[in-house]
N, C-alpha and C. Protein backbone atom coordinates (compact mmCIF):
# COMPACT_ATOMS: atom_id res chain seq x y z
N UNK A 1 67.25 154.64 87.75
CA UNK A 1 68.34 153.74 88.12
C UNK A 1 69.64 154.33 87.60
N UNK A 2 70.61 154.82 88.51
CA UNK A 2 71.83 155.13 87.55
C UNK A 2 73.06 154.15 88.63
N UNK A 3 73.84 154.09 87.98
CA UNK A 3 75.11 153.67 88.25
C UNK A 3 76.12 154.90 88.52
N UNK A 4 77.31 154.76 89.22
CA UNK A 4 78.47 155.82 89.18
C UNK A 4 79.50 154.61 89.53
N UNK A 5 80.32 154.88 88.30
CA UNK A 5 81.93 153.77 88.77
C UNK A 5 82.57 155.10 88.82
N UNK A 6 83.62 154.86 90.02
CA UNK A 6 84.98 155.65 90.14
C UNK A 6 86.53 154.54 90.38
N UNK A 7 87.24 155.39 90.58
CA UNK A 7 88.37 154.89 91.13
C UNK A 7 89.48 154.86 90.42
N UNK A 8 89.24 154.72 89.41
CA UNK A 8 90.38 154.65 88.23
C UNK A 8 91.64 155.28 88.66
N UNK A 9 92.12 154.84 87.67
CA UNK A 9 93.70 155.50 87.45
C UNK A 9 94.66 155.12 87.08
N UNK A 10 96.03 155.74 87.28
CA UNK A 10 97.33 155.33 86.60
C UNK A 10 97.73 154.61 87.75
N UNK A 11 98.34 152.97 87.24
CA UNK A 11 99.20 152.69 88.31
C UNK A 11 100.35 151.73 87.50
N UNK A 12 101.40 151.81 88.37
CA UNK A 12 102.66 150.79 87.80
C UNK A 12 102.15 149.34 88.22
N UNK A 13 102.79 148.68 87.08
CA UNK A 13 102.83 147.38 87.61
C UNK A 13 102.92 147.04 88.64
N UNK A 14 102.70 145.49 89.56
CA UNK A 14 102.57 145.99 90.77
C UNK A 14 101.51 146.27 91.98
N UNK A 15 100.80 147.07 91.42
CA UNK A 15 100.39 147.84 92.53
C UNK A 15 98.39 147.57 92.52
N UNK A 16 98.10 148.59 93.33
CA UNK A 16 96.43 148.02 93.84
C UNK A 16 95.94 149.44 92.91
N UNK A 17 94.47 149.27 93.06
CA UNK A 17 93.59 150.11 93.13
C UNK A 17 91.87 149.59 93.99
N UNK A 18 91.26 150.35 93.92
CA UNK A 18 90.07 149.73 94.39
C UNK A 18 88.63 150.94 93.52
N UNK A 19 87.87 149.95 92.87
CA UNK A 19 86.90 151.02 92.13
C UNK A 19 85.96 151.17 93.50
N UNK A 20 85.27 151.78 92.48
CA UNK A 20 83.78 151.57 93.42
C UNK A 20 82.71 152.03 92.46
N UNK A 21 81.50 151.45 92.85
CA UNK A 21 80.30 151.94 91.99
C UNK A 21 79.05 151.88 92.82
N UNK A 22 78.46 153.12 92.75
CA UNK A 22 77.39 153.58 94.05
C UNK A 22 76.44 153.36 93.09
N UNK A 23 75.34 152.66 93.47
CA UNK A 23 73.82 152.83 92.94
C UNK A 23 73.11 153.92 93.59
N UNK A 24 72.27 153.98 93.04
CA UNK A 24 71.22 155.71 92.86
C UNK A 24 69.98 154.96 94.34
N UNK A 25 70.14 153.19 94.36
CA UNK A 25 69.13 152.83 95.07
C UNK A 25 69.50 152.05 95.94
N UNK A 26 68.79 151.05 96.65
CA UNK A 26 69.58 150.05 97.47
C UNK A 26 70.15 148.72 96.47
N UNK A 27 71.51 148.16 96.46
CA UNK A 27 71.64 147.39 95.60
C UNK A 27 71.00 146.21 95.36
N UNK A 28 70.51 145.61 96.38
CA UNK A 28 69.94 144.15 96.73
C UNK A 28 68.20 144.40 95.28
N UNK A 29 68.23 145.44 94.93
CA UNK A 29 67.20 145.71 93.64
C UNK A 29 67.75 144.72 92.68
N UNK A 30 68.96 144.80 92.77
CA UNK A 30 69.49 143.99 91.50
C UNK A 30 70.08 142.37 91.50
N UNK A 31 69.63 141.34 90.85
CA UNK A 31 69.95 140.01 91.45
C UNK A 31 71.38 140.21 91.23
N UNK A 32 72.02 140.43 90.40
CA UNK A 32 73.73 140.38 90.18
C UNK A 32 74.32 141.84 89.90
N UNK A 33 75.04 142.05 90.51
CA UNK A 33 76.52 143.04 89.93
C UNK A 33 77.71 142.70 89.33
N UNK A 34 77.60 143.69 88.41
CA UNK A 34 79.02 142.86 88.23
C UNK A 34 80.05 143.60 87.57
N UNK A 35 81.36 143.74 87.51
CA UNK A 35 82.22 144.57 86.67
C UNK A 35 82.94 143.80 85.83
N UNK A 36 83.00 144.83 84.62
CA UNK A 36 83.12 144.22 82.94
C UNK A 36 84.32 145.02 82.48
N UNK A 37 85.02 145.01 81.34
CA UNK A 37 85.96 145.30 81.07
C UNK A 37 86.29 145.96 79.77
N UNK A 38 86.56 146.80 79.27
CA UNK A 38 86.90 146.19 77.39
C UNK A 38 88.25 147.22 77.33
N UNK A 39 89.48 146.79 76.81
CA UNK A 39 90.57 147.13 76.68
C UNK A 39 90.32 147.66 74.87
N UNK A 40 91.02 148.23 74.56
CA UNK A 40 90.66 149.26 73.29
C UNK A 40 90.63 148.09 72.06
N UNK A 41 89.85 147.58 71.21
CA UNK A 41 89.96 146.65 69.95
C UNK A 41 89.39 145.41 70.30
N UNK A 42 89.35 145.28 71.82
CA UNK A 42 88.88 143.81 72.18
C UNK A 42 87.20 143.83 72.97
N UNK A 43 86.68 142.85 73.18
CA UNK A 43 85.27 142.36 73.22
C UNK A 43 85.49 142.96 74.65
N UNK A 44 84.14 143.91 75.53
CA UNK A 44 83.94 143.63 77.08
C UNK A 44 83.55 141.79 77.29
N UNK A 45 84.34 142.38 78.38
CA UNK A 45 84.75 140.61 79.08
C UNK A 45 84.25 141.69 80.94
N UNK A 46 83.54 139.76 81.33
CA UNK A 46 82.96 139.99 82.81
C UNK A 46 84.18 139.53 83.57
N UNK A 47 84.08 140.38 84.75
CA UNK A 47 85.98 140.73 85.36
C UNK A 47 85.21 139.60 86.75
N UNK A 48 83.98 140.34 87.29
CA UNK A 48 84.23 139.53 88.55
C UNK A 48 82.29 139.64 88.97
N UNK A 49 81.76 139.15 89.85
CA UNK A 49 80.57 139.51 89.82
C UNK A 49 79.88 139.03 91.20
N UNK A 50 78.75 139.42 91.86
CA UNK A 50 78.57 139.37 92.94
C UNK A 50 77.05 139.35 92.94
N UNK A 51 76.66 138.09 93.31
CA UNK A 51 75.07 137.68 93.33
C UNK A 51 74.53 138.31 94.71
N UNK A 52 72.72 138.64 94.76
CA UNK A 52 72.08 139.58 95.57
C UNK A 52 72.39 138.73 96.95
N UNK A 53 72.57 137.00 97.07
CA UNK A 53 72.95 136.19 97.91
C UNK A 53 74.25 136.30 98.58
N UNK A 54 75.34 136.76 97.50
CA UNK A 54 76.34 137.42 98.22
C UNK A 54 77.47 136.57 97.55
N UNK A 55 76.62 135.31 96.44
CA UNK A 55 78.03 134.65 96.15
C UNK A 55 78.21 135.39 95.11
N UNK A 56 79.76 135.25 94.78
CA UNK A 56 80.69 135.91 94.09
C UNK A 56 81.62 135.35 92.77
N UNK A 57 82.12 135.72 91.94
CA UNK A 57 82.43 134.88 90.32
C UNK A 57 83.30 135.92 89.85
N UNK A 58 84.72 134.65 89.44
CA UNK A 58 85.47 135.84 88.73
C UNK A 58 86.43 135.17 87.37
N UNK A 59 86.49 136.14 86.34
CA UNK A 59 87.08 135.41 85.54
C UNK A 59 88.81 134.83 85.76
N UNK A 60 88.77 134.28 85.10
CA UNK A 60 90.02 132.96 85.24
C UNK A 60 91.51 134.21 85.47
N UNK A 61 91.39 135.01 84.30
CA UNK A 61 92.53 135.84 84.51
C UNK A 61 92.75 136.85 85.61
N UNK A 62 91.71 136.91 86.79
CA UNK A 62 91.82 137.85 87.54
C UNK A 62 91.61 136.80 88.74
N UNK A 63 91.59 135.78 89.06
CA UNK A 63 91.47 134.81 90.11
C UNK A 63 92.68 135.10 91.51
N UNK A 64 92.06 135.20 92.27
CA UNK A 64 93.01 135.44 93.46
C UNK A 64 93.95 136.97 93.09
N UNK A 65 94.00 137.61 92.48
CA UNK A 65 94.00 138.97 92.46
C UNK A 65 93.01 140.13 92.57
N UNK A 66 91.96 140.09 91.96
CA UNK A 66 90.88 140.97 92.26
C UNK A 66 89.51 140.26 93.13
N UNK A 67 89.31 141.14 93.54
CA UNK A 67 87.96 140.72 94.86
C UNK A 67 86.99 141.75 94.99
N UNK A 68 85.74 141.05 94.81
CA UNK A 68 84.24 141.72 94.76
C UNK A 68 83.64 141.66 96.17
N UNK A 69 83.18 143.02 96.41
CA UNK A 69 82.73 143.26 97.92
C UNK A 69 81.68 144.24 97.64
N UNK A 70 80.79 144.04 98.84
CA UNK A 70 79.88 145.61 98.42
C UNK A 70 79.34 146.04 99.73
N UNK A 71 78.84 146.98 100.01
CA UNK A 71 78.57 147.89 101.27
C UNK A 71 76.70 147.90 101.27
N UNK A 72 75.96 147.52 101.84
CA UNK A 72 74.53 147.75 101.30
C UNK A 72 74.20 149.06 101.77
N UNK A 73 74.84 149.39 102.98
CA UNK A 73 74.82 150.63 103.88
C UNK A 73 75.09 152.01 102.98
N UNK A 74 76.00 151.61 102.06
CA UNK A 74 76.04 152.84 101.10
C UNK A 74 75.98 152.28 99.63
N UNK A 75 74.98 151.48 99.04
CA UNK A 75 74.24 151.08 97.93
C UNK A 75 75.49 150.69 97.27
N UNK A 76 76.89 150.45 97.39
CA UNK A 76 77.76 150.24 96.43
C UNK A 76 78.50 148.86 96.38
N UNK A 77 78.99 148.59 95.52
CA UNK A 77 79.86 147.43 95.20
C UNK A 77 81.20 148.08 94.81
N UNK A 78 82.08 147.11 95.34
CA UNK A 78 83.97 147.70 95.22
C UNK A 78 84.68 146.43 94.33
N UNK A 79 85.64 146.55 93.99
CA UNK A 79 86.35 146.16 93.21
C UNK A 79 88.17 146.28 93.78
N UNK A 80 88.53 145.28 94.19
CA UNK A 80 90.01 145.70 95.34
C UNK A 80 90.97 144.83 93.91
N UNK A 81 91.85 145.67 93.52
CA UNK A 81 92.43 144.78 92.31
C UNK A 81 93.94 145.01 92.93
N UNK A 82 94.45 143.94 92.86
CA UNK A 82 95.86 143.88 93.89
C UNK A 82 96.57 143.00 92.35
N UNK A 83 98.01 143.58 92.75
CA UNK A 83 99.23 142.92 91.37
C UNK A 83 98.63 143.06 90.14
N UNK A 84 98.39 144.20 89.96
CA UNK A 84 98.21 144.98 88.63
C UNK A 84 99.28 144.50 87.54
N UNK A 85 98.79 144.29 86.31
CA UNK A 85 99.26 143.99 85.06
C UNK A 85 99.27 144.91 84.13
N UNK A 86 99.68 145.13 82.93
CA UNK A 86 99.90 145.68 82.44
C UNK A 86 98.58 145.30 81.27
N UNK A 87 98.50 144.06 81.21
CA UNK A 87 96.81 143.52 81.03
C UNK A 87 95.66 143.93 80.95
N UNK A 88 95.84 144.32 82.18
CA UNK A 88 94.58 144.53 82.76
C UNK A 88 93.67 145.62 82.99
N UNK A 89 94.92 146.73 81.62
CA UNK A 89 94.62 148.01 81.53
C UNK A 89 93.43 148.08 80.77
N UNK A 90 92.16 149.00 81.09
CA UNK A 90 91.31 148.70 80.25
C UNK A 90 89.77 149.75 81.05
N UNK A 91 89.19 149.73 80.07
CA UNK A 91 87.80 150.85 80.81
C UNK A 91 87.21 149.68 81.36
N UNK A 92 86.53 149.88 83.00
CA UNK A 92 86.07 149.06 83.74
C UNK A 92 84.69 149.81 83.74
N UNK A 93 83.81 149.48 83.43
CA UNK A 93 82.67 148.94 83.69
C UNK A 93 81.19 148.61 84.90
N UNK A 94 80.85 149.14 85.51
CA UNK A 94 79.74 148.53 86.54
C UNK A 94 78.54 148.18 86.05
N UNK A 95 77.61 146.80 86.00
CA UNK A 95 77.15 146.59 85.84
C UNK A 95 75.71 146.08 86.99
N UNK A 96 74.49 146.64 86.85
CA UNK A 96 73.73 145.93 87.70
C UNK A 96 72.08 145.50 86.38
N UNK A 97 72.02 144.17 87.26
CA UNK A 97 70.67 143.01 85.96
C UNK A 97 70.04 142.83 87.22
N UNK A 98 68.90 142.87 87.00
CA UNK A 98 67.17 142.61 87.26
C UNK A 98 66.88 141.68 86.60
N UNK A 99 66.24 140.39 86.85
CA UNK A 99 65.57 139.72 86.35
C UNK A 99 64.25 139.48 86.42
N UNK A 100 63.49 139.68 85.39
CA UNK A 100 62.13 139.43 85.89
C UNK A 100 61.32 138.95 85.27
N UNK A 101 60.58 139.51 84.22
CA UNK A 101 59.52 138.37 83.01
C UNK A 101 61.09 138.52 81.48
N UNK A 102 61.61 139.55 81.81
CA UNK A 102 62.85 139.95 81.46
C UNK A 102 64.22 140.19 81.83
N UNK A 103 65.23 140.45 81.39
CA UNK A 103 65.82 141.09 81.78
C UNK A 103 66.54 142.63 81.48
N UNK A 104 66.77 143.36 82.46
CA UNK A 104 67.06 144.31 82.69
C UNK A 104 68.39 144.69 83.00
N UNK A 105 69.23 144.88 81.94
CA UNK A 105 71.00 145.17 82.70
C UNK A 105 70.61 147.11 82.43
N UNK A 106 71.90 147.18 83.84
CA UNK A 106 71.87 148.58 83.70
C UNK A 106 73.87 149.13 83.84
N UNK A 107 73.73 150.06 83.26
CA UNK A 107 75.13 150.19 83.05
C UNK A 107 76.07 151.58 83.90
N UNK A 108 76.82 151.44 84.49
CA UNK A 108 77.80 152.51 85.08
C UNK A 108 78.77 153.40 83.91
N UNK A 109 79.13 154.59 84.16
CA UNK A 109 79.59 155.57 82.87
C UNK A 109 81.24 154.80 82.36
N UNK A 110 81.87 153.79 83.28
CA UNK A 110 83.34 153.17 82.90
C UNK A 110 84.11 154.52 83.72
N UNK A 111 85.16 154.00 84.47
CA UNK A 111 86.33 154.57 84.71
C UNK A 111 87.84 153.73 84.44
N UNK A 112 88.46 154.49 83.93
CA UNK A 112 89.62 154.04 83.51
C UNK A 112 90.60 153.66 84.26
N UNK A 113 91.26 152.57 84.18
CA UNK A 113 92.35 151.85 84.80
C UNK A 113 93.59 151.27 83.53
N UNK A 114 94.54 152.49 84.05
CA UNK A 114 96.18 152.36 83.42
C UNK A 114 97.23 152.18 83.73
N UNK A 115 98.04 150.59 83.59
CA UNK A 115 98.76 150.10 84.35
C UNK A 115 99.66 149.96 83.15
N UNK A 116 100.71 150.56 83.83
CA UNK A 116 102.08 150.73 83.30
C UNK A 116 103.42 150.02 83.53
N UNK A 117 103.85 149.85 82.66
CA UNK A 117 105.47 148.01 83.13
C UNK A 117 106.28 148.71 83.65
């Protein structure tokens, strides 16, 4: 099972990016996806998340700015982050959990997102 997040980068306040994170398999393996966050000193925090059903969850500070989508056709889940903060700079995260007599989270390598005032 591996994960790959991309997309990162520098952006001004303002402005978009869109990650992405390809699974190694078909995603629907995993009951939830989801992308997580941790800005340098502070706790990872869950950004937004996307059940195998298709419903979708996002935290309070990213509401109506960022949006969870995914492609099954090419195993990935996206991340469209529109009016970038200066906030919201921080290593992002892909996450995919299995549930089963356990659970199973599996983790993406983080790509970086740097938003500048």
């Amino acid at each position: 099972v591996q994960l790959q997040a991309s997309g990162g980068g520098l952006v001004q306040a303002g402005g978009s990016l869109r990650l992405s994170c390809a699974a190694s398999g078909s995603i629907f393996r995993y009951n939830v996806m989801a992308w997580y966050r941790q800005a340098p000193g502070k706790q990872r925090e869950l950004v937004a998340s996307i059940s195998s059903g298709g419903s979708t969850a996002y935290a309070d500070s990213v509401e109506g700015r960022f949006s969870i989508s995914r492609d099954p056709a090419k195993n990935t889940i996206y991340l469209q982050m529109e009016n970038l903060k200066p906030e919201d700079t921080a290593m992002y995260y892909c996450q995919g959990r299995i549930v089963q007599s356990r659970v199973y989270d599996y983790w993406g390598q983080g790509t970086q997102v740097t938003v500048s005032s």
